[in-house]
Protein backbone atom coordinates (compact mmCIF):
# COMPACT_ATOMS: atom_id res chain seq x y z
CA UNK A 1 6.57 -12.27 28.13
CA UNK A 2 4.09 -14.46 26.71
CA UNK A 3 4.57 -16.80 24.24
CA UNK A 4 3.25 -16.63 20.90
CA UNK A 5 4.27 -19.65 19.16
CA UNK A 6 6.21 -17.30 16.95
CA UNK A 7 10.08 -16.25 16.99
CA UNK A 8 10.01 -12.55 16.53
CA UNK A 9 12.75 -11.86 14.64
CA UNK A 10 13.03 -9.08 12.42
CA UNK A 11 12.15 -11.75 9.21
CA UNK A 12 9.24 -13.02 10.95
CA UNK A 13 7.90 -9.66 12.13
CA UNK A 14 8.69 -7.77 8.67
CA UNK A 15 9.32 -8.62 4.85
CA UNK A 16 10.88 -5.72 3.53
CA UNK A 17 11.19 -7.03 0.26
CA UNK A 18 7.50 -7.82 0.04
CA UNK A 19 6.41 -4.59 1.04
CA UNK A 20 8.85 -2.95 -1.07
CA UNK A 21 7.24 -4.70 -4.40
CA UNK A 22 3.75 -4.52 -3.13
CA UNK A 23 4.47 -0.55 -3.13
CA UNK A 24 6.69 -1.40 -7.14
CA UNK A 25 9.99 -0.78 -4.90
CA UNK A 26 9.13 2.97 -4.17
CA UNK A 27 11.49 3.06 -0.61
CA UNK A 28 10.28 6.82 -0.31
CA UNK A 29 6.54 5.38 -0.16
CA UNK A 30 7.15 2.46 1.96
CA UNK A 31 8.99 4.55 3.87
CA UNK A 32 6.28 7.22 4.52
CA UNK A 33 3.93 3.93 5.11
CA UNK A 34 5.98 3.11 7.94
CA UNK A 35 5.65 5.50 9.52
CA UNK A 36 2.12 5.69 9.08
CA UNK A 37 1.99 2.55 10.76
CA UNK A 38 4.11 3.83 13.85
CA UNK A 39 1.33 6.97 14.06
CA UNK A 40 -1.35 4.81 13.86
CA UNK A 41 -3.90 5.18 16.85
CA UNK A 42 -5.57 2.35 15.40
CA UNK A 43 -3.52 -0.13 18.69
CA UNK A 44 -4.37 2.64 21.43
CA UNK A 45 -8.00 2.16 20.52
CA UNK A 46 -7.77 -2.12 20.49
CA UNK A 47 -6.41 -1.40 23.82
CA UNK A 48 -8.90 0.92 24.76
CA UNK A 49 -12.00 -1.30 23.80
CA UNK A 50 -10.13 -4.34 25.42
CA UNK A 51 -9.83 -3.07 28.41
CA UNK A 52 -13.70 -1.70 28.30
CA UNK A 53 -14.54 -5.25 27.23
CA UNK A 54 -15.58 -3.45 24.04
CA UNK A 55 -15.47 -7.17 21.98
CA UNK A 56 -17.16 -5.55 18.87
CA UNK A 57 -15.03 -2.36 18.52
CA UNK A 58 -11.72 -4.23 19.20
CA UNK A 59 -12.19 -6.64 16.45
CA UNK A 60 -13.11 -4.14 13.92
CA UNK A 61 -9.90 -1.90 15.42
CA UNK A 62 -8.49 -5.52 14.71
CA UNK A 63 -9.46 -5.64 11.43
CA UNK A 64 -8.15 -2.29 10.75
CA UNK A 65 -4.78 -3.42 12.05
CA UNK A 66 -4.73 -6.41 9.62
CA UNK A 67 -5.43 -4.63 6.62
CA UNK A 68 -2.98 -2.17 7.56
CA UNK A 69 0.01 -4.64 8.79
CA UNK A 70 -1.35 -6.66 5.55
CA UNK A 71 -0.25 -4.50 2.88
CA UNK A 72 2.78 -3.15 4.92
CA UNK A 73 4.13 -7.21 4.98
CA UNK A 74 4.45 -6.48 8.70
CA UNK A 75 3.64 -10.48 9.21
CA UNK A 76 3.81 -11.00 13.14
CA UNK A 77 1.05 -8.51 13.48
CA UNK A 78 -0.94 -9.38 10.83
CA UNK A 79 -1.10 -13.19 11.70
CA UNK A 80 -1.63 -12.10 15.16
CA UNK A 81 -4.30 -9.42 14.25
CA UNK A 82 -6.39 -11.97 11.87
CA UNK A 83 -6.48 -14.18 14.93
CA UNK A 84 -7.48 -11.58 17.29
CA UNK A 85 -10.49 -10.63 14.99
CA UNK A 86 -11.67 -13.85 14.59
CA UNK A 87 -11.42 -14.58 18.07
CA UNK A 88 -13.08 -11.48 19.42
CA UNK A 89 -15.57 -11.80 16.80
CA UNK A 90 -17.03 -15.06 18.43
CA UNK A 91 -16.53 -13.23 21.97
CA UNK A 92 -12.58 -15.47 22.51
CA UNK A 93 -10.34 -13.56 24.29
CA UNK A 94 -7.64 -14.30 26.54
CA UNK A 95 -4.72 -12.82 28.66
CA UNK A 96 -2.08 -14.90 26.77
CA UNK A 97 -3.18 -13.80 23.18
CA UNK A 98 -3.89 -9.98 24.16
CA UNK A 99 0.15 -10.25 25.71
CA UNK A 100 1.75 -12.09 22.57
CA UNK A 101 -0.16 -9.46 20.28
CA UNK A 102 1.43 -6.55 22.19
CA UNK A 103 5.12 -8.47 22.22
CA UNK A 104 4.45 -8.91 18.56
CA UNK A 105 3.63 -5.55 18.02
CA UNK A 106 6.14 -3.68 20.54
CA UNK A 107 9.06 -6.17 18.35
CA UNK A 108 7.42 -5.16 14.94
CA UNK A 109 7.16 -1.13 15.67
CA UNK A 110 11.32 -1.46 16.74
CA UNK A 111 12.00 -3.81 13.68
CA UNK A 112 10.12 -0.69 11.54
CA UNK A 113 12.08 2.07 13.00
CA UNK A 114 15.39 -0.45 12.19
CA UNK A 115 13.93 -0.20 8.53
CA UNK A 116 13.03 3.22 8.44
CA UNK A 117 16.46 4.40 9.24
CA UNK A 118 17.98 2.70 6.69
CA UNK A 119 15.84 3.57 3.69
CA UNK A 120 17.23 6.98 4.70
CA UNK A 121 16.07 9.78 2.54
């Protein structure tokens, strides 16, 4: 695996509480948010235009992902995300950075399910 710089742990890749008041501590709505985030295609597209070389659509689908991850407090992504737009924005993109952004997000989406199971119902 690559690394990012960043210790994924489930702090640095999610703030629960954060998200919770962002959303005035409704767990049924951060919940459902979640899981919006895990449907997302928004990452299957980034990969999509990465691999076409598609600079210009993956940094908007990169911008998508940071607002998203943004108001979720899903914090790995998000960092990673912001750097990933401004990178591919000025044509920047590299092996290393496209690898920590999918550890970062493959960590984050198993950290979400974690936190989705025990909002419960």
């Amino acid at each position: 695996m690559a690394d990012s710089g960043i210790e994924l742990t489930r702090d640095a890749c999610i703030n629960v509480k954060e998200g919770l008041s962002r959303v005035r501590d409704n767990k049924k709505l951060y919940k459902r948010m979640l899981g919006m985030f895990l449907d997302n295609g928004e990452f299957t597209a980034l990969e999509e235009y990465l691999a076409q070389k598609d600079f210009e659509k993956a940094a908007d689908s990169a911008h998508a992902i940071k607002g998203m991850t943004g108001n979720l407090s899903l914090t790995a992504v998000f960092d990673m995300s912001t750097q990933m737009m401004t990178d591919l924005r000025h044509g920047i993109t590299s092996d290393e950075s496209e690898a920590a952004f999918r550890e970062a997000y493959a960590k984050t989406r198993a950290y979400v399910e974690e936190v989705i199971a025990e909002i419960g119902d």
